[in-house]
C-alpha atoms as a PDB file:
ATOM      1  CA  UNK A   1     -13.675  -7.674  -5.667  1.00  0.00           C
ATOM      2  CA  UNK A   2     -14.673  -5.201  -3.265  1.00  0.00           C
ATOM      3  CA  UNK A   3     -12.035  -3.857  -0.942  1.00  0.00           C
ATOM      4  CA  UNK A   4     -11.852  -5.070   2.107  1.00  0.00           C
ATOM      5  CA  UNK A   5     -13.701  -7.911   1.995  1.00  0.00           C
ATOM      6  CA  UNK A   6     -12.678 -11.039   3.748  1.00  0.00           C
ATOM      7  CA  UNK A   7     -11.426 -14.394   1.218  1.00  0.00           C
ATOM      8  CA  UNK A   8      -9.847 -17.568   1.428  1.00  0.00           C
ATOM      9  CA  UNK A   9      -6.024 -18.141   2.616  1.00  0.00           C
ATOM     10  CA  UNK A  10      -5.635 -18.280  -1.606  1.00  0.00           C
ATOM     11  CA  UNK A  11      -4.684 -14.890  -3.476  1.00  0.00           C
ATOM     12  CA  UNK A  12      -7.734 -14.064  -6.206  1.00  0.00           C
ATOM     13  CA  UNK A  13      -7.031 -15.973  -9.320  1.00  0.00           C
ATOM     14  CA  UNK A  14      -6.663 -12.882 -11.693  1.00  0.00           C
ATOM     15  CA  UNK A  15      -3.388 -11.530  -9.189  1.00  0.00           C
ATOM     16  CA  UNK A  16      -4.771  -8.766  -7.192  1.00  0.00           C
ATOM     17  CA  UNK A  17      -2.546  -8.708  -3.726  1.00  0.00           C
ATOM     18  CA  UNK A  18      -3.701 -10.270  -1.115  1.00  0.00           C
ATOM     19  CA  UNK A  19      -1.990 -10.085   1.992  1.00  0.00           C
ATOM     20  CA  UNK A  20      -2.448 -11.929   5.530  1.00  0.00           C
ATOM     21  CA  UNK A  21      -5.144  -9.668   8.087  1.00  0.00           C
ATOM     22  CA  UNK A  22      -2.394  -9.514  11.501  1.00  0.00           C
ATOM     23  CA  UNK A  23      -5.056  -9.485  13.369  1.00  0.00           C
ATOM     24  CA  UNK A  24      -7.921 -11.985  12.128  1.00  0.00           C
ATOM     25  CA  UNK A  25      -5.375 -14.326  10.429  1.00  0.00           C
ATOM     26  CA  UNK A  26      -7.371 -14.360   7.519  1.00  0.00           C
ATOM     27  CA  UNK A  27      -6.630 -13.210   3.731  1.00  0.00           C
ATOM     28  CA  UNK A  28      -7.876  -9.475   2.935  1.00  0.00           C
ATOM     29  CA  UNK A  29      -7.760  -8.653  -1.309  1.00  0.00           C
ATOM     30  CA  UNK A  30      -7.044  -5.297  -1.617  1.00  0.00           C
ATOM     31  CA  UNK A  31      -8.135  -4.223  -5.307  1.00  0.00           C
ATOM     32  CA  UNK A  32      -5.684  -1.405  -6.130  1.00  0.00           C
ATOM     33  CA  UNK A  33      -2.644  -3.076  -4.928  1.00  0.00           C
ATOM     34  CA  UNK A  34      -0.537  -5.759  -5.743  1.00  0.00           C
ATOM     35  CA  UNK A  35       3.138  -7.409  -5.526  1.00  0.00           C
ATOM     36  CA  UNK A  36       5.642  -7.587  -8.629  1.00  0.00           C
ATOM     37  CA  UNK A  37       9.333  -9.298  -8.167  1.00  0.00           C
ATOM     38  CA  UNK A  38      11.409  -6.687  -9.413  1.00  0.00           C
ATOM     39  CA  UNK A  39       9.227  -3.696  -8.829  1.00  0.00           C
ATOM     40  CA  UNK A  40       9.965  -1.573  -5.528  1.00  0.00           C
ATOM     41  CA  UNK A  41      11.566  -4.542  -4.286  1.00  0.00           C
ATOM     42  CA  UNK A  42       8.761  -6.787  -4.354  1.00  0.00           C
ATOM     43  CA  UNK A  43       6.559  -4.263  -1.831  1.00  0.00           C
ATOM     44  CA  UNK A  44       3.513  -3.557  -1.912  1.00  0.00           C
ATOM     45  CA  UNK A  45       2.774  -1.305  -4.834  1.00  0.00           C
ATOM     46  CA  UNK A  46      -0.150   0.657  -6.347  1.00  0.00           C
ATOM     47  CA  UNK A  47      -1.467  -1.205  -9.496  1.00  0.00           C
ATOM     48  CA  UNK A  48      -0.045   0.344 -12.958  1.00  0.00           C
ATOM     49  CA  UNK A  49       2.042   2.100 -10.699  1.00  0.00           C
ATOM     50  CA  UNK A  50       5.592   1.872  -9.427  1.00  0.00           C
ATOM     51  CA  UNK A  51       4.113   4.215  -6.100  1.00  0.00           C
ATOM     52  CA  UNK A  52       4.782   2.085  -3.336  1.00  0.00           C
ATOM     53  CA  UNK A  53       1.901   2.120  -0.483  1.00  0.00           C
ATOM     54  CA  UNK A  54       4.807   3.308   1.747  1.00  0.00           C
ATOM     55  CA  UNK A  55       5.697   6.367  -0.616  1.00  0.00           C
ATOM     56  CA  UNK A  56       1.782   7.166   0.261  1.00  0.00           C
ATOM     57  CA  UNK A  57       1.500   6.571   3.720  1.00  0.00           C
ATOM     58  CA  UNK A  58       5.031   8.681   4.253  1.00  0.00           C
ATOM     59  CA  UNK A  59       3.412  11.545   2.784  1.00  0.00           C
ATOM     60  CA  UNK A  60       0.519  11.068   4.910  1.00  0.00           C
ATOM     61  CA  UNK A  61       2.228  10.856   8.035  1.00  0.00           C
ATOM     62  CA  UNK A  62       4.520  14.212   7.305  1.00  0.00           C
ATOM     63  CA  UNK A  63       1.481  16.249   6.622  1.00  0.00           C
ATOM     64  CA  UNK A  64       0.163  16.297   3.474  1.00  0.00           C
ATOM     65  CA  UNK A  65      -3.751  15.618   3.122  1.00  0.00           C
ATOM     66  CA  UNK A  66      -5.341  13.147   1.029  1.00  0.00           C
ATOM     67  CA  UNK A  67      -6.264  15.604  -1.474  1.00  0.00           C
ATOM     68  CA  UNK A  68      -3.095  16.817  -1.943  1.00  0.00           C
ATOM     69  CA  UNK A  69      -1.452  13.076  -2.545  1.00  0.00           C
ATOM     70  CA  UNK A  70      -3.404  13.120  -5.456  1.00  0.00           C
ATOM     71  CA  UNK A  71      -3.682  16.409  -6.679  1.00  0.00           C
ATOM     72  CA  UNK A  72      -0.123  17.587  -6.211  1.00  0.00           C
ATOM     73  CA  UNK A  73       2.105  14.566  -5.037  1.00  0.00           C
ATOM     74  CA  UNK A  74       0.859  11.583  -7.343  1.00  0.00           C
ATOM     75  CA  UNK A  75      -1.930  13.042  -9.892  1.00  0.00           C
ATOM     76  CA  UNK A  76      -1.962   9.717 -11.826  1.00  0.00           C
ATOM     77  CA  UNK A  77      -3.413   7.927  -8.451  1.00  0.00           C
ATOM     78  CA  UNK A  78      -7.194   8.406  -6.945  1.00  0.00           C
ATOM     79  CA  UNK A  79      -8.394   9.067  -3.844  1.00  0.00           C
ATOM     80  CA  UNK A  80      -9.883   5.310  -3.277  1.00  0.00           C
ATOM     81  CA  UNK A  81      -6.173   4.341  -3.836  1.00  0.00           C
ATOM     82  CA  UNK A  82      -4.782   6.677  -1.666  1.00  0.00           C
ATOM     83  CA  UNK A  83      -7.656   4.959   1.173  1.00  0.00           C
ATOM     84  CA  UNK A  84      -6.449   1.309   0.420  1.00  0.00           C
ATOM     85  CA  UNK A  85      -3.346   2.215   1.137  1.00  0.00           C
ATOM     86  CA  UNK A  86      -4.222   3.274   4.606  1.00  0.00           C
ATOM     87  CA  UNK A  87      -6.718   0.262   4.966  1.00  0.00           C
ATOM     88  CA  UNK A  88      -3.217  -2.005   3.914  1.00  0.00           C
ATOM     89  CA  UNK A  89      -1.403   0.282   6.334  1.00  0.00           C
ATOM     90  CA  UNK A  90      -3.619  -0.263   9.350  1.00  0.00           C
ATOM     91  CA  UNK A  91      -3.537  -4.515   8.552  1.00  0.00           C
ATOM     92  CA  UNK A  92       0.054  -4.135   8.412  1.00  0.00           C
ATOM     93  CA  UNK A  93       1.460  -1.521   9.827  1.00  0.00           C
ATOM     94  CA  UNK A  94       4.715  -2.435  10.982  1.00  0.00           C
ATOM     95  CA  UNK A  95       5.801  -3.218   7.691  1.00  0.00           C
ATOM     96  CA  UNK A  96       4.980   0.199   6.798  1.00  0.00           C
ATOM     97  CA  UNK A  97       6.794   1.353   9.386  1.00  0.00           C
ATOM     98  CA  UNK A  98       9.790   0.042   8.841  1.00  0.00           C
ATOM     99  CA  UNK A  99       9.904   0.803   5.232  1.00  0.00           C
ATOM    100  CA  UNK A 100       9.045   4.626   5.884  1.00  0.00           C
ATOM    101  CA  UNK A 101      11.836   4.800   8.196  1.00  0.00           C
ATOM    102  CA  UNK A 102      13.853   3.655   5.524  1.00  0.00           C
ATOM    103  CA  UNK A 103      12.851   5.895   3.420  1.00  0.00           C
ATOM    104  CA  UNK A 104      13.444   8.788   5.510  1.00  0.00           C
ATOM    105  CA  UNK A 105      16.519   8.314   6.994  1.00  0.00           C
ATOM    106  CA  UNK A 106      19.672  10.420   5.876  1.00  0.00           C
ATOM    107  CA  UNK A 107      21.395   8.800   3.299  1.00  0.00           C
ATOM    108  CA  UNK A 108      24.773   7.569   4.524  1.00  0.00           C
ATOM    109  CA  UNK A 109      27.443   9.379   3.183  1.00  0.00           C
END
């Protein structure tokens, strides 16, 4: 499946994630990510990965560069992963938000 492309309401029968377009109300498969119970709490997650698409998007939003996501941050990720993760970011991006926040807050003590 190409990224991006519209589907059905259904998720693609071999698993990939696909998660609900906010704005056209229709289904959007992303290829490189997907959804496991258990894993990252059930977030959205790079595929083979436990790198959640709000670990990259965190990075991304605190200055690092694309390049340097996947050369120095996550080298077992590509670069078209690191871009689906902004394309899932910008169809859902106050989940994201929330869940960087999270992850940047101070810890309580």
């Amino acid at each position: 499946m190409i990224a991006g492309t519209k589907t059905s309401q259904r998720a693609p029968p071999w698993g990939r994630f696909a998660g609900m377009n906010e704005t056209t109300a229709t289904a959007t498969a992303y290829r490189y990510l997907t959804r496991q119970p258990g894993v990252r709490s059930g977030q959205a997650i790079i595929e083979g990965t436990r790198v959640g698409v709000h670990d990259v998007i965190g990075l991304l939003q605190n200055g690092e560069s694309v390049d340097s996501v996947v050369t120095r941050c996550f080298p077992n990720i590509t670069r078209a992963q690191v871009y689906e993760c902004l394309a899932y970011y910008e169809d859902h991006r106050g989940e994201i938000d929330v869940l960087v926040a999270r992850q940047m807050a101070p810890a309580a003590p």
